[in-house]
C-alpha atoms as a PDB file:
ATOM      1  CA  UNK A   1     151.689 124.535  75.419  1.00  0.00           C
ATOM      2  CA  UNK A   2     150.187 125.283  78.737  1.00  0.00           C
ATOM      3  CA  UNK A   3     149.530 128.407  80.816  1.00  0.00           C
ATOM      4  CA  UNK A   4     148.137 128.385  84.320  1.00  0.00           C
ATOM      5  CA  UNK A   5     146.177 132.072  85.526  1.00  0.00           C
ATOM      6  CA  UNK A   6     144.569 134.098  87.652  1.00  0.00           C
ATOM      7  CA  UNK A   7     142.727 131.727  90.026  1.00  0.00           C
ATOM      8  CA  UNK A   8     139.128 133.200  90.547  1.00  0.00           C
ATOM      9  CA  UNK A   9     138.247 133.879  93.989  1.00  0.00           C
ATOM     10  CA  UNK A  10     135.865 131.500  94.869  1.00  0.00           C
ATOM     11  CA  UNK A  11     136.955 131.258  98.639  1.00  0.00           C
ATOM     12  CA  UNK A  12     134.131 133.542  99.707  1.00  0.00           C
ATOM     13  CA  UNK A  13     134.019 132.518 103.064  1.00  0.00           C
ATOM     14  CA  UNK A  14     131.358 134.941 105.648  1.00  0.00           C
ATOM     15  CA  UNK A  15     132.036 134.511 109.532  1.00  0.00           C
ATOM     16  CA  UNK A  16     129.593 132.161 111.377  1.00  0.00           C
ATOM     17  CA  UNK A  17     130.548 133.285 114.656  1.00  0.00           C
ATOM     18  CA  UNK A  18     127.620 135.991 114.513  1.00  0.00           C
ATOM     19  CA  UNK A  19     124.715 133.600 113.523  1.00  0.00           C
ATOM     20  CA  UNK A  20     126.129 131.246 115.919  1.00  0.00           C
ATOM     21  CA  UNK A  21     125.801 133.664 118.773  1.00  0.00           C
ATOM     22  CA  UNK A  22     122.656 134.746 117.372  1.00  0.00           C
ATOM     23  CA  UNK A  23     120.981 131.245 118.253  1.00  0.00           C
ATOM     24  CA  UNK A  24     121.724 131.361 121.573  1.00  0.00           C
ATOM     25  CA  UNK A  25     120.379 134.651 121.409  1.00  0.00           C
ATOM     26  CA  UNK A  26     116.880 133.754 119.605  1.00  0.00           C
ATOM     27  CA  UNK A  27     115.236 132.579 122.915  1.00  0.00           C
ATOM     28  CA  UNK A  28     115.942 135.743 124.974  1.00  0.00           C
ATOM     29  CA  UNK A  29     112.129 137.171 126.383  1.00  0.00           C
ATOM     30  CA  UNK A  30     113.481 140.761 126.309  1.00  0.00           C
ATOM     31  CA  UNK A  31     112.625 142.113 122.724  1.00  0.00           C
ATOM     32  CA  UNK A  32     110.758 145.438 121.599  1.00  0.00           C
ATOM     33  CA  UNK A  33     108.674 145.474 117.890  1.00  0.00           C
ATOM     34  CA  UNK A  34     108.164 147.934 115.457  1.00  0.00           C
ATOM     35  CA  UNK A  35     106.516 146.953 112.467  1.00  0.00           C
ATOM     36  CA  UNK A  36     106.289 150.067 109.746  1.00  0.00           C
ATOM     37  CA  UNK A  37     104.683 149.664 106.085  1.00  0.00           C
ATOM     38  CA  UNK A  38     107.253 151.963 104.227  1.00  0.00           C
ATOM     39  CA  UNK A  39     105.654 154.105 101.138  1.00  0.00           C
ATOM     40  CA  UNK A  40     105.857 151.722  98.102  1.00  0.00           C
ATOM     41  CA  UNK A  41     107.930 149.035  99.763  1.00  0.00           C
ATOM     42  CA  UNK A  42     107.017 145.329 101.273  1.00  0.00           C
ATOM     43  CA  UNK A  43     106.388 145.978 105.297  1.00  0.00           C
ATOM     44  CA  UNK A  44     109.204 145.406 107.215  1.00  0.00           C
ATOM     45  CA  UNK A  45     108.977 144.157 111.142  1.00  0.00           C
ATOM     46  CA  UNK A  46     112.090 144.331 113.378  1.00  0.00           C
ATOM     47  CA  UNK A  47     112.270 143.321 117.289  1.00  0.00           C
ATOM     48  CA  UNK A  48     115.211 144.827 118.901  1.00  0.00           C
ATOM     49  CA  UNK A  49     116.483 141.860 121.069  1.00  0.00           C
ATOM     50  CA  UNK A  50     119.687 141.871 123.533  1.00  0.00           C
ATOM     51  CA  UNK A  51     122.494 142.083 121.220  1.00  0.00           C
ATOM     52  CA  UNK A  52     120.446 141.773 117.901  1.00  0.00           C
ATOM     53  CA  UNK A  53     117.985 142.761 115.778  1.00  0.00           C
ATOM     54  CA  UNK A  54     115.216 140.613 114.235  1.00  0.00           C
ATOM     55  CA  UNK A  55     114.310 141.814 110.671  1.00  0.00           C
ATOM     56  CA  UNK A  56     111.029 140.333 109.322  1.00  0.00           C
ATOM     57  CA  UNK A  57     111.678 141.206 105.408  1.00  0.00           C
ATOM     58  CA  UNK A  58     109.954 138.712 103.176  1.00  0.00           C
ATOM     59  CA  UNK A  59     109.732 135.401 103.794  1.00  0.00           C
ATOM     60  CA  UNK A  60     112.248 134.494 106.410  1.00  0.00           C
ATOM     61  CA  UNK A  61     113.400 136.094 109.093  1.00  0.00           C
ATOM     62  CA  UNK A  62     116.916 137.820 109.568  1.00  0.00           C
ATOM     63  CA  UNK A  63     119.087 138.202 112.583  1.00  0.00           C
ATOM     64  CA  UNK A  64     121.619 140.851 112.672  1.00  0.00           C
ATOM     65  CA  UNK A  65     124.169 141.202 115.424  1.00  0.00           C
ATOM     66  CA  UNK A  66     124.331 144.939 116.564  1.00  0.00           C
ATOM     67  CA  UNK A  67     128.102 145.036 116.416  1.00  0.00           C
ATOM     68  CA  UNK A  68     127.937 143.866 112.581  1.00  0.00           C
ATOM     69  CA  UNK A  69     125.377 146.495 112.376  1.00  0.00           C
ATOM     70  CA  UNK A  70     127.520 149.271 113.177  1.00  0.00           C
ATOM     71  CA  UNK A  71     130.393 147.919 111.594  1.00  0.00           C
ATOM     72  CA  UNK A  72     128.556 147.804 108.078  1.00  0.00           C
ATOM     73  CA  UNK A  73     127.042 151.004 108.508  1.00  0.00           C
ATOM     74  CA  UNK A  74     127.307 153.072 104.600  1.00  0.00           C
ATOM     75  CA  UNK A  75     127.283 156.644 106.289  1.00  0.00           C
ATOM     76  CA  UNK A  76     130.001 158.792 104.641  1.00  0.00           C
ATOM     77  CA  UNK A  77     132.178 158.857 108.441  1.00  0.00           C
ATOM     78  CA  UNK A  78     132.377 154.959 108.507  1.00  0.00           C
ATOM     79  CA  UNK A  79     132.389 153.954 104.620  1.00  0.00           C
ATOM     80  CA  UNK A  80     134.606 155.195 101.531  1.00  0.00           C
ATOM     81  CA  UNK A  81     131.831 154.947  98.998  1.00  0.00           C
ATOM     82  CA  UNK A  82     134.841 155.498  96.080  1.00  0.00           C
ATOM     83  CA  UNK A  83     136.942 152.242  97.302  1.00  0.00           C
ATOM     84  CA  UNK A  84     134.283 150.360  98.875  1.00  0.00           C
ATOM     85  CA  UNK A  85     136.259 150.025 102.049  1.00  0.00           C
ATOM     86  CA  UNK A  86     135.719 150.758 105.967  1.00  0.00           C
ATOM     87  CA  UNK A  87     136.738 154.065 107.634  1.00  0.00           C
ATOM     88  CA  UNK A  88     135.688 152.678 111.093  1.00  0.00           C
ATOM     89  CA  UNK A  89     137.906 150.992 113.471  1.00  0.00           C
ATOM     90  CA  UNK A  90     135.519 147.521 113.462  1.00  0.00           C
ATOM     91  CA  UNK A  91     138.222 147.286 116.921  1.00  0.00           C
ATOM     92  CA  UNK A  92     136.907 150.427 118.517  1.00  0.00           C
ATOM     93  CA  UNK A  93     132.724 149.432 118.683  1.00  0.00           C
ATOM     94  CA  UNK A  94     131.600 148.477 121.704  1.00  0.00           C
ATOM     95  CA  UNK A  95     130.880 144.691 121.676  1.00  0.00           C
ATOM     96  CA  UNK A  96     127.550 145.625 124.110  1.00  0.00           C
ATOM     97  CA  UNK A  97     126.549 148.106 121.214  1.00  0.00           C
ATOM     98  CA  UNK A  98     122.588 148.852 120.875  1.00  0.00           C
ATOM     99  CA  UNK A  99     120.971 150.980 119.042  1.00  0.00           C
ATOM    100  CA  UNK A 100     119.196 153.684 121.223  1.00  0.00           C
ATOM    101  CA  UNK A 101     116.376 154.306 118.577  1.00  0.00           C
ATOM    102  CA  UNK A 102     115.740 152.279 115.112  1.00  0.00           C
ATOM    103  CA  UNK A 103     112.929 152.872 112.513  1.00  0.00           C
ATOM    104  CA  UNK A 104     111.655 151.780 109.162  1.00  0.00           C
ATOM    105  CA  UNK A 105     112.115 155.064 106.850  1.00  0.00           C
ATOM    106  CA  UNK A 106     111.715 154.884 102.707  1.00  0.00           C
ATOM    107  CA  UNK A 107     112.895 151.103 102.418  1.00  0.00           C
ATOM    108  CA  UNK A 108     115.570 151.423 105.007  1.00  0.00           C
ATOM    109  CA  UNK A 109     116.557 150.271 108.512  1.00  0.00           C
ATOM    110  CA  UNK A 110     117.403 153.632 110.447  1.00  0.00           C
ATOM    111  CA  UNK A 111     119.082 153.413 114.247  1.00  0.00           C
ATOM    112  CA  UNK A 112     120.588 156.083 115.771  1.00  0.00           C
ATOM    113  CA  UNK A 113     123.576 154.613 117.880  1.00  0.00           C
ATOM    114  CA  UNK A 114     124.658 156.135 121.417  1.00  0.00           C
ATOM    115  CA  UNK A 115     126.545 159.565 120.689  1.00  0.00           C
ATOM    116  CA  UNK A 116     124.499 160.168 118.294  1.00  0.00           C
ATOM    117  CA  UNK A 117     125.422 158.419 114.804  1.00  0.00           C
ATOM    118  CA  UNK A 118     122.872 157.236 112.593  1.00  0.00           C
ATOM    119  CA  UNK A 119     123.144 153.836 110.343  1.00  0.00           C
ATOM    120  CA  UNK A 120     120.730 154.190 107.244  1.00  0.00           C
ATOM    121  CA  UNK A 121     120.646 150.116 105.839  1.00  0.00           C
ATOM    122  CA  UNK A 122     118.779 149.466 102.849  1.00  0.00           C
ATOM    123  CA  UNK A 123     116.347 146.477 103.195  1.00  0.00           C
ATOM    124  CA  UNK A 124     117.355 145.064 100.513  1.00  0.00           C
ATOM    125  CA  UNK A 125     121.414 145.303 100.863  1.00  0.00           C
ATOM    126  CA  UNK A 126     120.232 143.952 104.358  1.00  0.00           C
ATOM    127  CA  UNK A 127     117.902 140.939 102.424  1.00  0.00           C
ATOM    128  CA  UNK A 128     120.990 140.117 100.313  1.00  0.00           C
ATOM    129  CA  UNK A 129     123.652 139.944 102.949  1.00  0.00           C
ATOM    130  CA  UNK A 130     122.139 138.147 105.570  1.00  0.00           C
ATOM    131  CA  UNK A 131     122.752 135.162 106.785  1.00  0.00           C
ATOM    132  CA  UNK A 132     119.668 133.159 106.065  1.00  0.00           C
ATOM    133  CA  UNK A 133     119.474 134.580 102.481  1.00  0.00           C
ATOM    134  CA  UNK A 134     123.169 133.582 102.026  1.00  0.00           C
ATOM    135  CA  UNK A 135     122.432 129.752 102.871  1.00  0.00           C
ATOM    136  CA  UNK A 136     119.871 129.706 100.382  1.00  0.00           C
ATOM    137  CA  UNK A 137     121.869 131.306  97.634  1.00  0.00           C
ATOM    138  CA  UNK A 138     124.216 129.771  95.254  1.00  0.00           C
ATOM    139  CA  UNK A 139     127.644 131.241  94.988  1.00  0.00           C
ATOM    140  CA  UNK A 140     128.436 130.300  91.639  1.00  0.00           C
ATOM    141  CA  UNK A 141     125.586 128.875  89.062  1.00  0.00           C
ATOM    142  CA  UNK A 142     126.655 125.853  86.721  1.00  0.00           C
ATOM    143  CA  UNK A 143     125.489 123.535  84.361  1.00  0.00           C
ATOM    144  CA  UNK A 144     126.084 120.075  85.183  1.00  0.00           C
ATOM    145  CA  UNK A 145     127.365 118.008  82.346  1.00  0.00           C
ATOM    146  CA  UNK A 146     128.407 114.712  81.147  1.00  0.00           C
ATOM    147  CA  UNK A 147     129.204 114.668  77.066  1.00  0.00           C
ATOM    148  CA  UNK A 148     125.422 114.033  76.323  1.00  0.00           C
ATOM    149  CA  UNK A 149     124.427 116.770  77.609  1.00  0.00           C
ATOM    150  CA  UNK A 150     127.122 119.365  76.427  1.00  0.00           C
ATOM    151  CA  UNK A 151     127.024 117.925  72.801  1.00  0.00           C
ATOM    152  CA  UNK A 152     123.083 119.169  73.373  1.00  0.00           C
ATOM    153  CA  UNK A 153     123.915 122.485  74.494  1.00  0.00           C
ATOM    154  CA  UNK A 154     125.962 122.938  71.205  1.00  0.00           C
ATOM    155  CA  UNK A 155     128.218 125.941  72.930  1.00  0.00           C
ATOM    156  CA  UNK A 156     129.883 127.943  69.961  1.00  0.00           C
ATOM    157  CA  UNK A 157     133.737 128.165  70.631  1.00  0.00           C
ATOM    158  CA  UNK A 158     135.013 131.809  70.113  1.00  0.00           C
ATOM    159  CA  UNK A 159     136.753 132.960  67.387  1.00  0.00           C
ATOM    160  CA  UNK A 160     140.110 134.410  67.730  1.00  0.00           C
ATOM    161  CA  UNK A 161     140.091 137.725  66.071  1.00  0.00           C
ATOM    162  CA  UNK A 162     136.434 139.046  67.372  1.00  0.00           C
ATOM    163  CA  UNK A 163     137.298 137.458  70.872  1.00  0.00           C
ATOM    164  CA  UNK A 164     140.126 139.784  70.608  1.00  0.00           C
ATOM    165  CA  UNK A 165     138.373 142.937  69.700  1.00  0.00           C
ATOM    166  CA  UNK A 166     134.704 142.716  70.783  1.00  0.00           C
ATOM    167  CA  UNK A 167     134.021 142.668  74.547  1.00  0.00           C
ATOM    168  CA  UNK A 168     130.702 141.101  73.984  1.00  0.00           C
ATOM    169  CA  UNK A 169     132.375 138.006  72.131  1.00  0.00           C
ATOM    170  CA  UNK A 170     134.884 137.804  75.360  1.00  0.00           C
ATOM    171  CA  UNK A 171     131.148 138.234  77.769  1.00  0.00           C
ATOM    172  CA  UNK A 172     130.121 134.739  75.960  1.00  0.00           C
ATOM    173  CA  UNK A 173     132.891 133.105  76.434  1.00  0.00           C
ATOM    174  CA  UNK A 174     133.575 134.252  80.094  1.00  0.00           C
ATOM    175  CA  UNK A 175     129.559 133.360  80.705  1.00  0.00           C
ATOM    176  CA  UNK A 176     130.166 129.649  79.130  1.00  0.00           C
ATOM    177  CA  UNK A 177     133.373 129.359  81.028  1.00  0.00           C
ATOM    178  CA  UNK A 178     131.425 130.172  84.590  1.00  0.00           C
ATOM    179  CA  UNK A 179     128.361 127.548  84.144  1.00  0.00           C
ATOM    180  CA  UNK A 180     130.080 125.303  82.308  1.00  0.00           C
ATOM    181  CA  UNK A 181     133.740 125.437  83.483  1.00  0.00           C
ATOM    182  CA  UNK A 182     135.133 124.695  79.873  1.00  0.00           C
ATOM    183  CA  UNK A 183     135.266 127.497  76.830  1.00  0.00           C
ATOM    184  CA  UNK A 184     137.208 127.339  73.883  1.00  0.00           C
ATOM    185  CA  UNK A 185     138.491 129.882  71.411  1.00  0.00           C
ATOM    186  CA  UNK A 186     139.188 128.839  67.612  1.00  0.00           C
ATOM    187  CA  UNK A 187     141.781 129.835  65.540  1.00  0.00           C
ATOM    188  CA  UNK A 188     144.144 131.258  67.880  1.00  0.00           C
ATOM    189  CA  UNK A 189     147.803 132.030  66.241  1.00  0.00           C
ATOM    190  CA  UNK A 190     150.180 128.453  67.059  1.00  0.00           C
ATOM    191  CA  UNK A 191     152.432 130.971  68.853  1.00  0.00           C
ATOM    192  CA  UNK A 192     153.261 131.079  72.514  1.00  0.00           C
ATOM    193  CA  UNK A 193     153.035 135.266  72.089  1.00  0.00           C
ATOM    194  CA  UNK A 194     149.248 134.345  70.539  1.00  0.00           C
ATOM    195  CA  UNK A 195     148.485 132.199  73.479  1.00  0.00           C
ATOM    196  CA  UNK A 196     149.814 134.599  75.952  1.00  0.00           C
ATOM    197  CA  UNK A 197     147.447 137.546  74.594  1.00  0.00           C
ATOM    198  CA  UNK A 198     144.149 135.093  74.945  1.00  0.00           C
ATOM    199  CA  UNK A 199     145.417 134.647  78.118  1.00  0.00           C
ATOM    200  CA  UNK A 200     145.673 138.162  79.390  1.00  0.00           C
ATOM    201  CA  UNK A 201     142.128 139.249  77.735  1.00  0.00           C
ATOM    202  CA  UNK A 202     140.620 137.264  80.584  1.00  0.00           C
ATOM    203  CA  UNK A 203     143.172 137.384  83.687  1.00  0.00           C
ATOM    204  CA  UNK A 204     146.272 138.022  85.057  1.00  0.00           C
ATOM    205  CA  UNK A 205     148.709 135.350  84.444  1.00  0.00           C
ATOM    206  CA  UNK A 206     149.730 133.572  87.567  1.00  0.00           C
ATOM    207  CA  UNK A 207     153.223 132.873  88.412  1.00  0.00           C
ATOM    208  CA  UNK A 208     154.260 128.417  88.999  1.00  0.00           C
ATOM    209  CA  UNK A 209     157.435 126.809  89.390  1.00  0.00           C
ATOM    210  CA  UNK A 210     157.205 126.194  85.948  1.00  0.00           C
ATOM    211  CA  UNK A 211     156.842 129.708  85.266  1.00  0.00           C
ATOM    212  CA  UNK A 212     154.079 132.137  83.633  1.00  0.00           C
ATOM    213  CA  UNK A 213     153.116 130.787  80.410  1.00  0.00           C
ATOM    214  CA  UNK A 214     155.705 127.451  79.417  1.00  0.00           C
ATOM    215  CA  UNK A 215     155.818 125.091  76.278  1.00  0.00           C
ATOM    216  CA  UNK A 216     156.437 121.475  76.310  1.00  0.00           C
ATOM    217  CA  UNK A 217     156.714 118.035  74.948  1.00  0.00           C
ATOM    218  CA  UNK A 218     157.180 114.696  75.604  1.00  0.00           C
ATOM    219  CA  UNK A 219     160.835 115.028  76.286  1.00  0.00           C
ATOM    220  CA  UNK A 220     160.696 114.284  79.732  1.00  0.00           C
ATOM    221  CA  UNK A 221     162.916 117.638  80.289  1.00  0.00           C
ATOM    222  CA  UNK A 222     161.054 118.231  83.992  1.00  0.00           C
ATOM    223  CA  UNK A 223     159.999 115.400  86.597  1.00  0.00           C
ATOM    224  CA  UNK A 224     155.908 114.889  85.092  1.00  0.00           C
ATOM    225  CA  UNK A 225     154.383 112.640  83.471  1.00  0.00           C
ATOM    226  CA  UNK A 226     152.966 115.329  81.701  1.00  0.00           C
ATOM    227  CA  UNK A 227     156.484 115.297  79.785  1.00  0.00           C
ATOM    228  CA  UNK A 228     156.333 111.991  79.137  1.00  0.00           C
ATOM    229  CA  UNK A 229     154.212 110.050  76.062  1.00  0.00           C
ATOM    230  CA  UNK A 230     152.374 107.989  78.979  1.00  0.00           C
ATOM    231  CA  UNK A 231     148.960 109.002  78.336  1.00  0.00           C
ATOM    232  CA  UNK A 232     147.232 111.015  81.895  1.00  0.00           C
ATOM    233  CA  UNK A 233     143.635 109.890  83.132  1.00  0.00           C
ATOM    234  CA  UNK A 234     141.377 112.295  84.343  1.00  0.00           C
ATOM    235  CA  UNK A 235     142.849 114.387  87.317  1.00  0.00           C
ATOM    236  CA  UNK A 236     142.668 117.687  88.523  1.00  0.00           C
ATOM    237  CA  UNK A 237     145.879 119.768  88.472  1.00  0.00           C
ATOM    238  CA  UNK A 238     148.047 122.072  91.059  1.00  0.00           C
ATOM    239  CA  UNK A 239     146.580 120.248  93.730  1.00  0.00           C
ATOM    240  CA  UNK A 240     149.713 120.128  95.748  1.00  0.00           C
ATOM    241  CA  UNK A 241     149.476 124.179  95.676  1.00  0.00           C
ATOM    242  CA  UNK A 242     147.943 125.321  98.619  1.00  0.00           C
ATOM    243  CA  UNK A 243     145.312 126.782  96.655  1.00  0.00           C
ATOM    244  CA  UNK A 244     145.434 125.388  93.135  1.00  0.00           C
ATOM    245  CA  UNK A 245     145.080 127.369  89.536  1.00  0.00           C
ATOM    246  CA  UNK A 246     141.021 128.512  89.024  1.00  0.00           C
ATOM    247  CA  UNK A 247     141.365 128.836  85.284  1.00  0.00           C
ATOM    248  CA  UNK A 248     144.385 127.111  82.957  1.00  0.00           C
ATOM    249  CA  UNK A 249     144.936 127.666  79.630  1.00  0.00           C
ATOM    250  CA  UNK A 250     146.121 124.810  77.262  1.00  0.00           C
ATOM    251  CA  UNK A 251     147.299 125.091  73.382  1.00  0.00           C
ATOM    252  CA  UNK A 252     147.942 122.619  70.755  1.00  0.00           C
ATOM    253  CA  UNK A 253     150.960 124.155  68.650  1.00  0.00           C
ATOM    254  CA  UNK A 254     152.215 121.638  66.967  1.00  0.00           C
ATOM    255  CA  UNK A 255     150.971 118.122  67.088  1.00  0.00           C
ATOM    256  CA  UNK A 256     153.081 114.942  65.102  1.00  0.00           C
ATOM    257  CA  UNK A 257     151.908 111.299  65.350  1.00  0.00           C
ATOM    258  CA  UNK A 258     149.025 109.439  66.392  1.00  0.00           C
ATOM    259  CA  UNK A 259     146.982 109.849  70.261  1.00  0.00           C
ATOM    260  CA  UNK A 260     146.726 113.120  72.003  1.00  0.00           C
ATOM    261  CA  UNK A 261     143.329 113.775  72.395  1.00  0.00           C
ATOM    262  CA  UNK A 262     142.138 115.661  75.617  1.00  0.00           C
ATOM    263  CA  UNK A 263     139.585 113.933  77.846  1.00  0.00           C
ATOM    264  CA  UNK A 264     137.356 116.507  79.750  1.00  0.00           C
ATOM    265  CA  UNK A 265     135.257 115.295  82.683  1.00  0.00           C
ATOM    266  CA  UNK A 266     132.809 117.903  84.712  1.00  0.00           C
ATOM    267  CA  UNK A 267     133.781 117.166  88.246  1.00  0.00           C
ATOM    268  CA  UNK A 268     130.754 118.883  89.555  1.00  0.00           C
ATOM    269  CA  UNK A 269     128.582 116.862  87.569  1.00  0.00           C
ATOM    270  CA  UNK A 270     130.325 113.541  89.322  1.00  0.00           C
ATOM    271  CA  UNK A 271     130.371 114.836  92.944  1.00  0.00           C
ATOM    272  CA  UNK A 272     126.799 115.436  92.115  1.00  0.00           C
ATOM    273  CA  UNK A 273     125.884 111.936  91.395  1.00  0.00           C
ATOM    274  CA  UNK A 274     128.042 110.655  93.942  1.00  0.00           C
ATOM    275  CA  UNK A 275     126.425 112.771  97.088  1.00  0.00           C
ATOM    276  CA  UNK A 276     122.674 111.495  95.361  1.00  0.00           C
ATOM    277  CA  UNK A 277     124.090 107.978  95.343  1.00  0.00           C
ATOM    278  CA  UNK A 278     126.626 107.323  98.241  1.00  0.00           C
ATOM    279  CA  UNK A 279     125.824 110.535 100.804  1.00  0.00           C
ATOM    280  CA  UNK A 280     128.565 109.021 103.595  1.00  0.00           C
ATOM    281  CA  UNK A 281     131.092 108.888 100.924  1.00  0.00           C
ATOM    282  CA  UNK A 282     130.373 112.433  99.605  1.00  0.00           C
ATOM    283  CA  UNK A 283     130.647 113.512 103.164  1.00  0.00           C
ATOM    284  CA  UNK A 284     133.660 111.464 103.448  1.00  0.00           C
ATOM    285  CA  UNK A 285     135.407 113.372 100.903  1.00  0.00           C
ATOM    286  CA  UNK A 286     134.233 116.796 101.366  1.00  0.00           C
ATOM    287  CA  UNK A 287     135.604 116.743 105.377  1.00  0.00           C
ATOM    288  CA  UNK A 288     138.619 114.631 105.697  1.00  0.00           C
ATOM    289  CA  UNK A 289     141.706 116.879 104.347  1.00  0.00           C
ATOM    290  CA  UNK A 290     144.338 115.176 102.641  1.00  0.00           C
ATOM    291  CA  UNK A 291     148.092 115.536 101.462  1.00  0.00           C
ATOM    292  CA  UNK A 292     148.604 116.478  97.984  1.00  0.00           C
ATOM    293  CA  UNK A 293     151.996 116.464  97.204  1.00  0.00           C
ATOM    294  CA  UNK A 294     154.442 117.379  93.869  1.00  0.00           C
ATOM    295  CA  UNK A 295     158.040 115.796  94.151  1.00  0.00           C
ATOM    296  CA  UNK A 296     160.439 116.679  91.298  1.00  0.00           C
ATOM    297  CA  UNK A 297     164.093 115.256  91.878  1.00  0.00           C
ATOM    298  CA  UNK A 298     165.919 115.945  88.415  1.00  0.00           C
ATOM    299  CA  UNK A 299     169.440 117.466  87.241  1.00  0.00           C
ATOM    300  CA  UNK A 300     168.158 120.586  86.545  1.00  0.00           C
ATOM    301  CA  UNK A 301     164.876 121.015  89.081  1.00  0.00           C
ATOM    302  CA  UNK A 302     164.242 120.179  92.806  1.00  0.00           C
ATOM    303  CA  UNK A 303     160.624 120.991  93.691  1.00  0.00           C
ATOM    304  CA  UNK A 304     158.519 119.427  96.752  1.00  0.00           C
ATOM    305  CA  UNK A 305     155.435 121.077  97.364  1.00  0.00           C
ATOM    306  CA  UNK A 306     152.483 120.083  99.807  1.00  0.00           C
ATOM    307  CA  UNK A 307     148.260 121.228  99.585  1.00  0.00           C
ATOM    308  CA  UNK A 308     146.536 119.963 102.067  1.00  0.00           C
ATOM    309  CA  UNK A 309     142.617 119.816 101.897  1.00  0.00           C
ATOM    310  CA  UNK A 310     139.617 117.528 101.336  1.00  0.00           C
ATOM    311  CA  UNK A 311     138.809 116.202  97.699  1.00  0.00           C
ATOM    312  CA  UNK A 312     136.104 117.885  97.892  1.00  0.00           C
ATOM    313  CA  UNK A 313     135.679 121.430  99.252  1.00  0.00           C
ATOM    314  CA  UNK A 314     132.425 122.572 100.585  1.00  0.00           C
ATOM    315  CA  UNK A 315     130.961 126.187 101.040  1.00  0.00           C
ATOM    316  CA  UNK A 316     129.189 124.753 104.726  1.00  0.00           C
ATOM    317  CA  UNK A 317     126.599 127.110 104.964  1.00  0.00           C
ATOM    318  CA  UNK A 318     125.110 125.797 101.836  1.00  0.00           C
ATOM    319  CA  UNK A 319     126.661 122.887 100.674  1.00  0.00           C
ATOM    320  CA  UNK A 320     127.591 124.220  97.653  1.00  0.00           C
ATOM    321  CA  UNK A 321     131.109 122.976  95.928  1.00  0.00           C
ATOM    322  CA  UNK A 322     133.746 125.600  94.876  1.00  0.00           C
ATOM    323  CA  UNK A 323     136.637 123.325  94.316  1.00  0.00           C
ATOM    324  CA  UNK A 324     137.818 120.227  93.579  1.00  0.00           C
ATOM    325  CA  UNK A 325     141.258 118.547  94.335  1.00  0.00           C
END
């Protein structure tokens, strides 16, 4: 039985367009610096430049465009603190925006805009969201494996009834599952209603073509090989959806005969050793899209659907991979 859900979202994808305007900017003469040591905080330099501000705040420095300024201000007008969202109208800021006064007070950036409003930005939010902080960062930490090194790691599967009923169990798991892309949990019920409740404790259940949560065999009752007893190499599935499953869900219920087993490959791991070993070919597949496509042409089901995207999917700003196709 197999269940596909809730595909994280890993598609964290910042705009560029302000640091790209921001090195065109870097070289303008015009510029005016503070530099304040704030009570029982790291000093903090800024140079108010035309159109941005240079924040010297640890080791590198960090450029912040005065419109993104004002549109991230936290102030109770411009910011719902209870839903985390905007009030401002990011439309109605003057692109030539500049701050008439800014100062370093208690750890934060203050500027006082035209009209009046005042922007308090912590130094740190400010550290963590930048730009050249981002780049640095990685998105998503994992362990890169091949079976030597995950037989070393000897990662406990969860068991069924405490994964059920103790949120700490269901932390592990969730943990294991993030560096290591794989978890397991043992003794689950050989029930599709059992399957379906393992499923929910960690996401919504995502809705296919082949439905939410759908048993099978090798009956060859839909156009797959998966239905078939032809046994399937490694491969990534749901590539042909235009952005395919982050988590699936897969349960032995019944199992008659000989073969079967499940080979698990960490694609990370290879992409790894191929951009150490072949760079052009890395690049190759992380920038040239390509059609993935799902054709199904039986009695009872008529399905053609088309992803297109690179094998290999790169964040750019750091070269980090989020997905695999």
């Amino acid at each position: 039985m197999a269940g596909m859900f809730g595909t994280l979202n890993r598609n964290l994808r910042p705009t560029l367009k302000r640091v790209q305007l921001l090195s065109v900017l870097r070289n303008t003469p015009w510029s005016h610096e503070v530099q304040i040591r704030a009570c029982a905080a790291a000093a903090a330099t800024f140079q108010l430049r035309e159109g941005y501000l240079v924040l010297n705040y640890g080791v590198t420095p960090m450029y912040f465009n005065y419109v993104w300024l004002r549109d991230h201000c936290h102030s109770a007008s411009s910011y719902n603190a209870a839903t985390n969202q905007r009030n401002v109208d990011t439309g109605s800021i003057d692109l030539s925006i500049r701050p008439d006064k800014a100062a370093v007070e208690d750890g934060h950036l203050v500027l006082t805009w035209p009209g009046g409003h005042v922007s308090k930005h912590s130094l740190s939010w400010l550290a963590k969201n930048s730009y050249e902080r981002t780049k640095d960062c990685t998105i998503q930490p994992r362990i890169l494996w091949n079976s030597d090194i995950y037989k070393k790691a000897n990662i406990q599967s969860a068991k069924w009834d405490t994964f059920m009923s103790c949120d700490d169990e269901l932390k592990k798991f969730l943990q294991n599952y993030l560096l290591y892309g794989i978890a397991f949990v043992d003794n689950v019920p050989a029930t599709v209603e059992a399957t379906e409740a393992v499923t929910q404790r960690v996401s919504v259940i995502r809705e296919t073509t082949y439905g939410r949560m759908w048993s099978f065999t090798s009956d060859f009752s839909r156009g797959d090989t998966a239905y078939s007893q032809l046994a399937l190499d490694r491969h990534t599935d749901t590539s042909y959806f235009q952005e395919p499953c982050g988590i699936q869900v897969f349960h032995c219920l019944k199992h008659e005969g000989t073969g079967g087993r499940t080979l698990l490959v960490d694609g990370f791991y290879a992409a790894e050793k191929l951009c150490q070993q072949s760079p052009k070919s890395f690049e190759l597949l992380a920038h040239v899209p390509i059609k993935h496509e799902y054709i199904e042409n039986t009695d009872n089901h008529k399905n053609h659907m088309i992803g297109i995207g690179p094998v290999l999917n790169v964040y750019p700003w750091n070269k980090e991979i989020y997905l695999i196709r």
